[in-house]
Protein backbone atom coordinates (compact mmCIF):
# COMPACT_ATOMS: atom_id res chain seq x y z
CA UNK A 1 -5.93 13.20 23.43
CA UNK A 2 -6.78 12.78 20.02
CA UNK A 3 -3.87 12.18 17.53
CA UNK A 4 -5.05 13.11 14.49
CA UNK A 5 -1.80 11.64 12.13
CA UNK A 6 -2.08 8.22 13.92
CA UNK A 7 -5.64 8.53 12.89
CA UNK A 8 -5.02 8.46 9.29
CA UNK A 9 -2.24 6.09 9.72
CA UNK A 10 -4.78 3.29 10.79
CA UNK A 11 -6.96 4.43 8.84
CA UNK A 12 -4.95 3.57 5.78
CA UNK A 13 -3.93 0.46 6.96
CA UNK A 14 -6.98 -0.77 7.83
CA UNK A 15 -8.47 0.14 4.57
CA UNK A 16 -5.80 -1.72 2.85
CA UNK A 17 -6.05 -4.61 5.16
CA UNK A 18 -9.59 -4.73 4.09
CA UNK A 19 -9.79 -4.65 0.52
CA UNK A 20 -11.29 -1.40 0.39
CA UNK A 21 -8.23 0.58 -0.86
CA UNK A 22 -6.18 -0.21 -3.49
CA UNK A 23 -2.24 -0.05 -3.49
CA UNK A 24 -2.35 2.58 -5.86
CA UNK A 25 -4.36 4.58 -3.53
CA UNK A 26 -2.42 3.75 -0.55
CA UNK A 27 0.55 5.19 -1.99
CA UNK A 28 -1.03 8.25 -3.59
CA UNK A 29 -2.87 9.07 -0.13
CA UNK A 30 0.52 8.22 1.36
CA UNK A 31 2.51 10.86 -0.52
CA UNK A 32 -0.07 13.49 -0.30
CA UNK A 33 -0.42 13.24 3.71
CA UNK A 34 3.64 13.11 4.13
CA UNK A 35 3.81 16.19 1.55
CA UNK A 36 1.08 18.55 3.78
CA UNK A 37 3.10 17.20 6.87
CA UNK A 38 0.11 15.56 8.52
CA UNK A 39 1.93 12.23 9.03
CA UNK A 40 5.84 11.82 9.93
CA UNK A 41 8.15 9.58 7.52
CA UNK A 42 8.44 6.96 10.27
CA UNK A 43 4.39 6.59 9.89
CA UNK A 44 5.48 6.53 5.98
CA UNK A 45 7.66 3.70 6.66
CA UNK A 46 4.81 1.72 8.98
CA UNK A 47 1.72 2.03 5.83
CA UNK A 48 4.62 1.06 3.60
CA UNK A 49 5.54 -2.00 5.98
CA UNK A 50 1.96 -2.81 6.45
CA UNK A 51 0.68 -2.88 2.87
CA UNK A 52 3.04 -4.35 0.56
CA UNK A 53 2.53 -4.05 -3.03
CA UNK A 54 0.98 -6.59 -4.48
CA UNK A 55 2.42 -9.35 -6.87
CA UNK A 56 0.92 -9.98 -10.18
CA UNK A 57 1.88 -13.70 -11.66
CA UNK A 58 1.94 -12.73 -14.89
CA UNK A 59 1.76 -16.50 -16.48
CA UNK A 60 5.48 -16.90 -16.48
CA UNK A 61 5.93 -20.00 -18.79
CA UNK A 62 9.44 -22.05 -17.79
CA UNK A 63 11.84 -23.18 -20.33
CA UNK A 64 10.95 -25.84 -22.48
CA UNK A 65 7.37 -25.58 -21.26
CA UNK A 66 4.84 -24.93 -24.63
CA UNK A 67 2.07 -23.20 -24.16
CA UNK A 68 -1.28 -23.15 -27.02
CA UNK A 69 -1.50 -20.83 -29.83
């Protein structure tokens, strides 16, 4: 049988996965399919376990390191 809320759990994933959906996306489709209860909190907690947010290095400079004006 068909599950339709496993359905859009994969599908999230696997967009992520992919590069076709952003984070940002991710989360807002996230919220907005928990909220209209078409996927459970535990399928909350396996999107949020399989698409991490991403991490920026923002061009940290260490102590005592110069950097060009």
């Amino acid at each position: 049988m068909f599950d339709f809320s496993e359905w859009l759990t994969a599908g999230i994933i696997d967009g992520y996965k992919k590069g076709y959906t952003p984070f940002s996306r991710v989360t807002e489709l996230t919220a907005n399919y928990m909220l209209k209860s078409l996927i459970t909190e535990e399928q909350v907690e396996e999107i949020a376990t399989a698409c991490p947010a991403p991490v920026y290095d923002e061009g940290v400079v260490e102590v005592g390191e110069q950097t060009e004006a």
